[in-house]
Protein backbone atom coordinates (compact mmCIF):
# COMPACT_ATOMS: atom_id res chain seq x y z
CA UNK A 1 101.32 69.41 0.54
CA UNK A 2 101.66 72.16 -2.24
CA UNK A 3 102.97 70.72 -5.40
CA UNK A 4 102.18 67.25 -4.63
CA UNK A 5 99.62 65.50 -6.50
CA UNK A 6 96.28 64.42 -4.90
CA UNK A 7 95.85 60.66 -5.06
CA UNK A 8 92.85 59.26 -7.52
CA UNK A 9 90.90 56.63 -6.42
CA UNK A 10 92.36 53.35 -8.27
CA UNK A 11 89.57 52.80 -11.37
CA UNK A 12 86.71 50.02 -10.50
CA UNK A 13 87.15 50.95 -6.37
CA UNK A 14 83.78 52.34 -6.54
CA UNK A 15 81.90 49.50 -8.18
CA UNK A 16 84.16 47.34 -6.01
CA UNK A 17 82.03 49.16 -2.72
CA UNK A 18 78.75 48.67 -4.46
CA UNK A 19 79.14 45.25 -4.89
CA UNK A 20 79.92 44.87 -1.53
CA UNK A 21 77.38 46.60 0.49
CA UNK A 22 75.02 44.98 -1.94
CA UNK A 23 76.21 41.80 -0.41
CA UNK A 24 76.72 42.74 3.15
CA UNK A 25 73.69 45.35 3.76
CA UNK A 26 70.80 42.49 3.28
CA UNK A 27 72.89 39.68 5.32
CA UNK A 28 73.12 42.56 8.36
CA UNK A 29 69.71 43.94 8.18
CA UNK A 30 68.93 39.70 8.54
CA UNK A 31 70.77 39.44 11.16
CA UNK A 32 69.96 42.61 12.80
CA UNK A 33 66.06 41.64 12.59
CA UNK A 34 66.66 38.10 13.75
CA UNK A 35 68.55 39.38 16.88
CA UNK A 36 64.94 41.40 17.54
CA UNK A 37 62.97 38.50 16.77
CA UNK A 38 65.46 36.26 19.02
CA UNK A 39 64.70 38.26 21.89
CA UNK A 40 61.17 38.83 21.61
CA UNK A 41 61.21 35.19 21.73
CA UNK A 42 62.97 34.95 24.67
CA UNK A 43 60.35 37.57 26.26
CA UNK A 44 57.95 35.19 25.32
CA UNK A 45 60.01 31.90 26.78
CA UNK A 46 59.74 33.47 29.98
CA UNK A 47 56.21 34.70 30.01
CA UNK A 48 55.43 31.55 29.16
CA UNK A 49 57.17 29.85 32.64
CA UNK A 50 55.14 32.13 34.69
CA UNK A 51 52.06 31.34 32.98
CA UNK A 52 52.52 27.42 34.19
CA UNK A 53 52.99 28.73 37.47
CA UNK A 54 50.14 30.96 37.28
CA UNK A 55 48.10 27.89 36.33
CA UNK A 56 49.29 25.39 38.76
CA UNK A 57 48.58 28.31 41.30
CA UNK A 58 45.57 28.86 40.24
CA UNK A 59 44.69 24.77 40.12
CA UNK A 60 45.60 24.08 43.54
CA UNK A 61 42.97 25.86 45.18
CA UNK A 62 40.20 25.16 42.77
CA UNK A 63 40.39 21.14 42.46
CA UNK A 64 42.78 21.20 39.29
CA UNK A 65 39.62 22.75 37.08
CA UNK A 66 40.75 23.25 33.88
CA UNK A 67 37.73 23.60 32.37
CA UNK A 68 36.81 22.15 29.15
CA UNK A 69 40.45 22.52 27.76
CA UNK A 70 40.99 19.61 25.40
CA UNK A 71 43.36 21.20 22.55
CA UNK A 72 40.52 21.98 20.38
CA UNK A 73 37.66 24.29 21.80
CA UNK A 74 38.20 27.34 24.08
CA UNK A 75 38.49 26.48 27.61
CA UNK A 76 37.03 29.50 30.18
CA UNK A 77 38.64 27.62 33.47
CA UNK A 78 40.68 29.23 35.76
CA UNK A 79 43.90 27.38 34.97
CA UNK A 80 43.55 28.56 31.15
CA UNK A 81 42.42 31.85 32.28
CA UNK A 82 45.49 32.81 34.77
CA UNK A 83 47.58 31.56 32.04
CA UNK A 84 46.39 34.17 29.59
CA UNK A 85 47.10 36.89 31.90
CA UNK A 86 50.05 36.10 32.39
CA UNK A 87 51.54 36.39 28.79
CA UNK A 88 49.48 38.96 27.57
CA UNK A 89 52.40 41.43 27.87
CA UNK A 90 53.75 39.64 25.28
CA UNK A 91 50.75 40.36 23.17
CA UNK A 92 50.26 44.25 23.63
CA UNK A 93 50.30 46.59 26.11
CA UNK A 94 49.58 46.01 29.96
CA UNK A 95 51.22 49.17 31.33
CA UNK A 96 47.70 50.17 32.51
CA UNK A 97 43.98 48.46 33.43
CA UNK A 98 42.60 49.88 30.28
CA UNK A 99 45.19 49.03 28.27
CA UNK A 100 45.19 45.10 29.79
CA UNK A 101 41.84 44.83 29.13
CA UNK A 102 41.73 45.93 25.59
CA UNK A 103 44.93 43.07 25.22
CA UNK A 104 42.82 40.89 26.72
CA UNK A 105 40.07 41.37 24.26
CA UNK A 106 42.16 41.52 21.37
CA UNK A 107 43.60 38.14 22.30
CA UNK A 108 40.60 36.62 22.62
CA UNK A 109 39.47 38.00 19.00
CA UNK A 110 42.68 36.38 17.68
CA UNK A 111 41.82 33.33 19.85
CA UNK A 112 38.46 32.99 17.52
CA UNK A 113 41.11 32.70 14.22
CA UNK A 114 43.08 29.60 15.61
CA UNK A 115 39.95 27.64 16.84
CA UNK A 116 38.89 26.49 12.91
CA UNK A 117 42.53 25.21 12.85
CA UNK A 118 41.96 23.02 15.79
CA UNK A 119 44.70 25.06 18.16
CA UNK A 120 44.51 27.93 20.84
CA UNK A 121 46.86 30.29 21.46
CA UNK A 122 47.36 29.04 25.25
CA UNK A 123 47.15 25.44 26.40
CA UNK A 124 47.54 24.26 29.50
CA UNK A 125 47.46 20.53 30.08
CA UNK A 126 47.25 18.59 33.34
CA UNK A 127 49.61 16.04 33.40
CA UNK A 128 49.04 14.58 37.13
CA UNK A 129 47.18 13.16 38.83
CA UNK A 130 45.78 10.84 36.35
CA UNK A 131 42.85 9.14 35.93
CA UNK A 132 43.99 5.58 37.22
CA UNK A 133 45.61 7.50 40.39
CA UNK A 134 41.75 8.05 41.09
CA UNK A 135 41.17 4.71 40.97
CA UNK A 136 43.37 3.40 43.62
CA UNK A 137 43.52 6.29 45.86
CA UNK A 138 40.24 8.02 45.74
CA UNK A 139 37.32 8.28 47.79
CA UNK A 140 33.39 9.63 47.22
CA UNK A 141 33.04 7.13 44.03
CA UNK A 142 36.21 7.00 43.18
CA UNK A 143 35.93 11.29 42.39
CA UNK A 144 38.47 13.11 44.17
CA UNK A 145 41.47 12.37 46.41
CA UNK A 146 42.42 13.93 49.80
CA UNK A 147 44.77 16.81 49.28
CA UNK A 148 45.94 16.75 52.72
CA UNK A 149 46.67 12.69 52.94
CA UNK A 150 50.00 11.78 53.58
CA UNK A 151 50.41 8.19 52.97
CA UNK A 152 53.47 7.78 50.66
CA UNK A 153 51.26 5.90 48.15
CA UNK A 154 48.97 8.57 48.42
CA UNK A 155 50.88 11.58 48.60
CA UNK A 156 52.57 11.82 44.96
CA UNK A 157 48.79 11.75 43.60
CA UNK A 158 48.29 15.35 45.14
CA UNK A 159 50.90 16.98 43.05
CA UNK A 160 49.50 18.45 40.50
CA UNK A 161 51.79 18.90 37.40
CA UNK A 162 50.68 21.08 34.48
CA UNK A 163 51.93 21.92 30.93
CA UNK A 164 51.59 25.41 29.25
CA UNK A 165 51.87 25.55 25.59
CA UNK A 166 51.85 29.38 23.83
CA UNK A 167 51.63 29.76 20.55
CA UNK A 168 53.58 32.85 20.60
CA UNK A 169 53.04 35.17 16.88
CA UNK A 170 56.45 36.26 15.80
CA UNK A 171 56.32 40.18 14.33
CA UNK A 172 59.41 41.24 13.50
CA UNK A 173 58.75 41.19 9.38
CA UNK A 174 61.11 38.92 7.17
CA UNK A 175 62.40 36.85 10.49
CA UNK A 176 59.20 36.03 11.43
CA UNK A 177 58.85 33.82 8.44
CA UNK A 178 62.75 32.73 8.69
CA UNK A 179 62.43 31.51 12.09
CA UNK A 180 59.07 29.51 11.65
CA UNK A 181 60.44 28.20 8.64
CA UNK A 182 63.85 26.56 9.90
CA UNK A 183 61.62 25.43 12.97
CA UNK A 184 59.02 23.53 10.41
CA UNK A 185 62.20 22.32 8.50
CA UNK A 186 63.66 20.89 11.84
CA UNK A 187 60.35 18.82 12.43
CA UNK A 188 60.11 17.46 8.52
CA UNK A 189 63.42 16.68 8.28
CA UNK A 190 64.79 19.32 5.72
CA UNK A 191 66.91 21.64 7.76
CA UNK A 192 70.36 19.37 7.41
CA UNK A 193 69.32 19.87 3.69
CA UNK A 194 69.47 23.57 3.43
CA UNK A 195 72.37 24.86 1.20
CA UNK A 196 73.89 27.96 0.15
CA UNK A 197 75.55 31.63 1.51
CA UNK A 198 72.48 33.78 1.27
CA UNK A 199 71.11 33.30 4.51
CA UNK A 200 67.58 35.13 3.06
CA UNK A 201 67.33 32.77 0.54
CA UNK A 202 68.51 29.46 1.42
CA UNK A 203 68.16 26.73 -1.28
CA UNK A 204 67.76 22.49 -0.66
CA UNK A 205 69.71 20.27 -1.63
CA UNK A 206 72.21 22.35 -3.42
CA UNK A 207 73.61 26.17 -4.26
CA UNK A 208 71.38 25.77 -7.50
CA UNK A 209 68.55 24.01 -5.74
CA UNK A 210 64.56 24.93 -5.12
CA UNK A 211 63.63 27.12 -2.24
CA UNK A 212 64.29 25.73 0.76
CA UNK A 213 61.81 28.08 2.28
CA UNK A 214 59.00 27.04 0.23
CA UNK A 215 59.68 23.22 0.04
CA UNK A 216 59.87 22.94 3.62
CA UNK A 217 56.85 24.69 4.05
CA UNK A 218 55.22 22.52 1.85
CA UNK A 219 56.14 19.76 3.52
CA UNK A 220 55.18 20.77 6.85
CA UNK A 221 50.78 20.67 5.42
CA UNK A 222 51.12 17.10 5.59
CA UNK A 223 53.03 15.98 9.07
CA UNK A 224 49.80 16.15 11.15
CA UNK A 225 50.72 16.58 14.82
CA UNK A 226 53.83 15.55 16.70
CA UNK A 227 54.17 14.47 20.39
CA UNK A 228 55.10 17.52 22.50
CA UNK A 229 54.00 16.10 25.98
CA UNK A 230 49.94 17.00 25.15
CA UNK A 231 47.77 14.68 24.91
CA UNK A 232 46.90 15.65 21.43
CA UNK A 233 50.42 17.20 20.57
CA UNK A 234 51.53 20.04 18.63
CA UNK A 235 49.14 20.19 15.21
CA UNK A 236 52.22 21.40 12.73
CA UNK A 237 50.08 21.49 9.81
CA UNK A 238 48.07 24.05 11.92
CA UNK A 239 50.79 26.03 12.61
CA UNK A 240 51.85 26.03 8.47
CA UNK A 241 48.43 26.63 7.74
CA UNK A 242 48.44 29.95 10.10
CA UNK A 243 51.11 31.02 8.37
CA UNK A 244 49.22 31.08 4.58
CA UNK A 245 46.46 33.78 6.26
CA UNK A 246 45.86 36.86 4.91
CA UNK A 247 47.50 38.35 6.74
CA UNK A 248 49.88 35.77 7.58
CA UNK A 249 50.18 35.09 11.35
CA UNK A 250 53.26 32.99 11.69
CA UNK A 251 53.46 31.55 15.23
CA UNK A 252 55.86 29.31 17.63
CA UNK A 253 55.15 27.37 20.42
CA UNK A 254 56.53 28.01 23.42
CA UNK A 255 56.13 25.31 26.09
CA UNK A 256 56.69 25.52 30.28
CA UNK A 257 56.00 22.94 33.15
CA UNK A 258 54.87 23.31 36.77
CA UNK A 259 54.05 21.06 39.77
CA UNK A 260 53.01 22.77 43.14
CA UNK A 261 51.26 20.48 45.99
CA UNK A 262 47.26 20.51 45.55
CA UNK A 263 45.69 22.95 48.67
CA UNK A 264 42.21 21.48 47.59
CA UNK A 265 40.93 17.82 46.66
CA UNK A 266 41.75 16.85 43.10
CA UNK A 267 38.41 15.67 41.16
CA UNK A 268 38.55 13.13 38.70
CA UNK A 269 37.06 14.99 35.71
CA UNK A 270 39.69 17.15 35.23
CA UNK A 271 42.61 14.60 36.25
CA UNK A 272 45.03 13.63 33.17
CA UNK A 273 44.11 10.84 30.78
């Protein structure tokens, strides 16, 4: 109104705002990035479930063959092989044949990094029948089993039950390397140990502590592999390793099971351990 004075802004208001989006703007770009990186993952988590089923589907009419798949070299049978299509919409784009295909050999260039660390980017894993199921209920030398018999002793031996594991690479920058890291501090032990409000830059032990980050990285080169239903588990030092690349390729596994009823005769040398 005329005469009446305009109100000033109280002094120190405007460093008072600076000093707050300083604090809030990094803590909401975090969070906005994880929520992208969350969902991605979830993408992934599903892709993942229909590659065991693609597997299984693809096992039961070819006698379980699952190639040479043992953890460590690249496996060309057709249970490893359906799995790979099905999560390579996860990878890059499948929105046309030309497109899948240059997915397809992209992932299979990418495939070539993870062998010299003893990992592949899809695993699949036959979990039953088992070897000893061959030697109670097989026939032909003890090789296969009849798909079709239905003796009760017989019949649970003609399931065949696979594991997927897909080492899924995280890309959303900055939560990438959050998200493996509080996973890798989960499986050393140092995750109850992370202190402090920042969430980028948590610190162990205390407020004033080292970099909870970095430490639990660290510690995460010498753990080896844990059990995660494989028979030669999940190699965590691979997956820190992966993540010291240039550039870094900073990976999760994502794991799904399936059991369908075998349409063909299960042979022995691809039957579980």
């Amino acid at each position: 109104m005329e005469g009446q004075k305009q109100r000033q802004p109280l002094a120190g208001q405007s460093g008072q705002a600076v000093v707050e989006g300083a604090i809030i703007i990094p803590a909401m770009l975090f969070l906005i990035l994880l929520s992208l990186q969350l969902t991605m993952m979830q993408q992934a988590r599903i892709a993942t479930e229909y590659a065991a089923f693609a597997a299984a589907r693809a096992g039961v009419v070819m006698n379980g063959n699952n190639g040479t798949s043992d953890g460590k070299s690249k496996s060309d049978g057709p249970m490893r092989d359906a799995a790979v299509w099905a999560v390579l919409p996860t990878f890059g784009r499948a929105d046309s044949i030309p497109a899948l295909l240059a997915t397809k050999v992209r992932f299979e260039a990418q495939d070539l990094v993870f062998k010299p660390f003893g990992v592949s980017q899809v695993r699949v894993a036959v979990l039953n029948p088992t070897t000893r199921d061959f030697a109670t209920q097989a026939h032909l030398n003890n090789k296969e089993i009849d798909f079709d018999d239905i003796r009760p002793a017989v019949a649970p031996t003609t399931l065949l039950s696979v594991q997927v594991r897909y080492l899924y690479e995280l890309r959303v920058p900055f939560a990438n390397k959050m998200i493996q890291s509080i996973w890798l501090a989960s499986k050393v032990g140092l995750l109850q140990a992370w202190r402090g409000h920042d969430l980028t830059g948590p610190r162990l032990g205390t407020n004033s502590g080292p970099d909870a980050v970095q430490v639990s990285r660290a510690a995460a080169l010498g753990l080896g592999s844990i059990p995660d239903g494989t028979p030669e588990g999940m190699n965590v030092t691979a997956i820190s390793l992966l993540g010291q690349l240039q550039p870094a390729k900073y990976v999760m596994p994502m794991n799904a099971w399936y059991t369908m009823r075998m349409q063909s005769n299960p042979f022995l040398q691809w039957a579980a351990p």
